[in-house]
Protein backbone atom coordinates (compact mmCIF):
# COMPACT_ATOMS: atom_id res chain seq x y z
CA UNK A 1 0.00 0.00 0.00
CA UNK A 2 3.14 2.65 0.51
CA UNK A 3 4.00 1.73 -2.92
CA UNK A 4 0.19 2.78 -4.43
CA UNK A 5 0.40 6.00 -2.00
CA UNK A 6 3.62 7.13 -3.03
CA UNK A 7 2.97 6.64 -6.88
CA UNK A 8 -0.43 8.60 -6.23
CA UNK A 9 1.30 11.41 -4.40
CA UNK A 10 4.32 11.42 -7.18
CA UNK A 11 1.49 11.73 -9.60
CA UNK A 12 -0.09 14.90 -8.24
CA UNK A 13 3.52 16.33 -7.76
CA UNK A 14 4.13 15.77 -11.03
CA UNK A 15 0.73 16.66 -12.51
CA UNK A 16 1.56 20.45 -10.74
CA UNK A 17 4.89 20.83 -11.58
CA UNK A 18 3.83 20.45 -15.16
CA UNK A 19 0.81 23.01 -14.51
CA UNK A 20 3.20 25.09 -12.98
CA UNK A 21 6.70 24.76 -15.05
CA UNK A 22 4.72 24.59 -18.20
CA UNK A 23 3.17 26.98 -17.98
CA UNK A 24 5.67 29.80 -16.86
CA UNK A 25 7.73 28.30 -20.19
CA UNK A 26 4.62 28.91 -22.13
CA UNK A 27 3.72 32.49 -21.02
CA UNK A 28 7.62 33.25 -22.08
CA UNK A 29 7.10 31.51 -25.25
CA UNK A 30 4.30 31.88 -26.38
CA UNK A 31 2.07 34.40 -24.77
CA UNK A 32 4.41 37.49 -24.48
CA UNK A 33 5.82 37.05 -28.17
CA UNK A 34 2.36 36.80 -29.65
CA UNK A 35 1.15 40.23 -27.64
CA UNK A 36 3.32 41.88 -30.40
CA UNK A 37 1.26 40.15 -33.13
CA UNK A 38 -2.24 40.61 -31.28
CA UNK A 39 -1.53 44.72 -30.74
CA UNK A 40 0.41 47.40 -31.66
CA UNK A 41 -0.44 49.63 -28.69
CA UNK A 42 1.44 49.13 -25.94
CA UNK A 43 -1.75 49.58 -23.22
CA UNK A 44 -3.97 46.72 -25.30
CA UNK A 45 -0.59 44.47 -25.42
CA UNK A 46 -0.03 44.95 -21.21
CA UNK A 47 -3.48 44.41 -20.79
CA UNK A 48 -4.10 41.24 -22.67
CA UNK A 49 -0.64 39.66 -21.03
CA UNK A 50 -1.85 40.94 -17.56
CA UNK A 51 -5.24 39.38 -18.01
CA UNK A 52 -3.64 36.10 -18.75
CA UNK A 53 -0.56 36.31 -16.25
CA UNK A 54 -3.40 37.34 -13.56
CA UNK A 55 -5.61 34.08 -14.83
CA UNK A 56 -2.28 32.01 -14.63
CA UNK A 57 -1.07 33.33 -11.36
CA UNK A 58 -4.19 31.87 -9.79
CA UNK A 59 -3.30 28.32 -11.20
CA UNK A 60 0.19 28.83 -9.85
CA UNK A 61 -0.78 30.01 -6.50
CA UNK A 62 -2.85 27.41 -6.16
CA UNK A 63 0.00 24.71 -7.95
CA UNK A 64 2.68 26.01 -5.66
CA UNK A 65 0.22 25.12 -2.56
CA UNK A 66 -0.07 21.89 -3.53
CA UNK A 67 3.05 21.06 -4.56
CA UNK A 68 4.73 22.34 -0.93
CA UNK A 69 2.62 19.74 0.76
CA UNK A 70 3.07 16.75 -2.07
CA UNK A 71 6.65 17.36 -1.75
CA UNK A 72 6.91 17.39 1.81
CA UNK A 73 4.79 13.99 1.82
CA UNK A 74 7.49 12.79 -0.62
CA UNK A 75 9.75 13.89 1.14
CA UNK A 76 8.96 11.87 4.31
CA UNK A 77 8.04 8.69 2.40
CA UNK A 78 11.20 8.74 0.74
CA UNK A 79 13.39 9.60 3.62
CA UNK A 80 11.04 9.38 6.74
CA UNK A 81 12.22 11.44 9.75
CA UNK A 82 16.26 10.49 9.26
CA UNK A 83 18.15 12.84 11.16
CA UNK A 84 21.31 12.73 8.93
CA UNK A 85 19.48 13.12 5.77
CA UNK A 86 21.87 15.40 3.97
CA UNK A 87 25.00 12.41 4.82
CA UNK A 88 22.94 10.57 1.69
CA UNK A 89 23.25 11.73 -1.60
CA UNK A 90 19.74 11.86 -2.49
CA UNK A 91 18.97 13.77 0.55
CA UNK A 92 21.97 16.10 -0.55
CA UNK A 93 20.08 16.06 -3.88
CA UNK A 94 16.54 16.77 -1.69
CA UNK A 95 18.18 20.02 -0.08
CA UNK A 96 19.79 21.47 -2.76
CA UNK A 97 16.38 21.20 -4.87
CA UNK A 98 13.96 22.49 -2.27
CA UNK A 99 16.78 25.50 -1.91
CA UNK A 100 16.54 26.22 -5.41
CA UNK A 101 12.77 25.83 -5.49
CA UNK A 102 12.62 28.78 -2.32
CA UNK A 103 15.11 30.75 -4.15
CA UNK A 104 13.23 31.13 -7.98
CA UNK A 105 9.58 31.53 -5.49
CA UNK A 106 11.02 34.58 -3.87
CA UNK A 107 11.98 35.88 -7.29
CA UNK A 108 8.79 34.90 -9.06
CA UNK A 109 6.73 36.11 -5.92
CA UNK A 110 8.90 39.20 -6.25
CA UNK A 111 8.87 40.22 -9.58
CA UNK A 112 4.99 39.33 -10.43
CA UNK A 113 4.22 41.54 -6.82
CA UNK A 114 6.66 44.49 -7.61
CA UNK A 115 7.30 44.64 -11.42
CA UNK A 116 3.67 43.72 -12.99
CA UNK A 117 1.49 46.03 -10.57
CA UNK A 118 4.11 49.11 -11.42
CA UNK A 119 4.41 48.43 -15.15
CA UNK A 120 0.62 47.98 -15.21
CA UNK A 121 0.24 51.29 -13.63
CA UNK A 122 3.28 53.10 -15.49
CA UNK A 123 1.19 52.32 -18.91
CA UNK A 124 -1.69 53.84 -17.81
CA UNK A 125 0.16 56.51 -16.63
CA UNK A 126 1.62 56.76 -20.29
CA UNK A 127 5.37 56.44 -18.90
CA UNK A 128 6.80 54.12 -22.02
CA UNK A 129 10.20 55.17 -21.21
CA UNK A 130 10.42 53.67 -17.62
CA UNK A 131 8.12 50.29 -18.72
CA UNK A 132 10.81 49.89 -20.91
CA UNK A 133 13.40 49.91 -18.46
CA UNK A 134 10.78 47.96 -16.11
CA UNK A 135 10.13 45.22 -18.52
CA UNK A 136 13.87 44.63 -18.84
CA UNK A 137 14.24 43.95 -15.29
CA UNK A 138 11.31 41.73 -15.23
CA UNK A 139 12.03 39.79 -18.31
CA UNK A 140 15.42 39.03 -16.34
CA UNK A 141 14.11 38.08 -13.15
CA UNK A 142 11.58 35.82 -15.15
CA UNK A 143 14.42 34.28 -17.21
CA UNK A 144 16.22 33.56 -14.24
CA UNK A 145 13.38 32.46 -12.28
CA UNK A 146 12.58 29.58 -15.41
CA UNK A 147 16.47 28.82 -15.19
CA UNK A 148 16.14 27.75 -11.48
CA UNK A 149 12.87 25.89 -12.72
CA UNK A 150 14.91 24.19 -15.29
CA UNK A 151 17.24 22.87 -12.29
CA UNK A 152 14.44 22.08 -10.53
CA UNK A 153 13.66 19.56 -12.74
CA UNK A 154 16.76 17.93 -13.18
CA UNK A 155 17.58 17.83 -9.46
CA UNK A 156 14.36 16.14 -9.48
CA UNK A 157 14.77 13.37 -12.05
CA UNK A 158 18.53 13.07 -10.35
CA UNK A 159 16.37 12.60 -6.70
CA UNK A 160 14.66 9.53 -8.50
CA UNK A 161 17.67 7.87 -9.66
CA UNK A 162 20.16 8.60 -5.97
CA UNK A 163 17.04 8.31 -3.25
């Protein structure tokens, strides 16, 4: 029965971290280009992405939940209550991915907080020059934020193999 539970609760993880990866790729990718081809005017283009990111933010909110306590679940399953957890490999592998995971949250929680509610407001304000310099700062913090999401994944497929 451990077995079935575990493979249930690796499902939902997984099932999340798809919601939640995939789709931060896909607003990059797709989303944000395609603004340019939906709108030339920069208001209509901040409002359709802002409609969306707000839509998608709910989903991730509501991913990120989930995932905290699936991984935590997996957590103890795999590793139980061992007091020298980071003497194994995989539980070296554990803490260096749930590091990485708090680190690109506090940048994602940062820059969708600070950046989108100022450039949404600096556009209505008609202040292209400083969403321009905005949006560059954003765009980083998002591209690093999907970097650390990128090693998220990895550290997790490498947690699978070393636990």
């Amino acid at each position: 029965m451990d077995q079935v539970l575990f493979a249930i609760v690796l499902w939902i993880h997984l099932f999340f971290a798809i919601i939640f990866i995939g789709g931060s790729f896909f607003i990059w990718i797709v989303v944000w280009p395609s603004s340019f081809d939906l709108a030339e005017d920069e208001k209509f283009r901040t409002k359709i992405v802002g409609t969306m990111s707000k839509r998608f933010a709910f989903f991730t909110n509501i991913s990120v939940g989930i995932l905290i306590v699936t991984g935590l679940n997996l957590a103890y399953q795999m590793f139980g209550t061992t007091p020298d957890l980071l003497s194994t490999v995989g539980g070296q592998i554990l803490f260096a991915k749930v590091v990485v995971v708090a680190v690109a949250l506090c940048i994602m929680y940062y820059n969708n907080m600070g950046h989108a509610k100022k450039i949404k407001l600096l556009v209505e304000e008609n202040k292209m020059d400083e969403v321009s310099r905005l949006r560059k700062r954003a765009h980083l913090f998002s591209f690093l934020t999907l970097g650390l999401l990128v090693i998220v994944t990895i550290l997790a497929s490498l947690l699978q193999v070393f636990a």
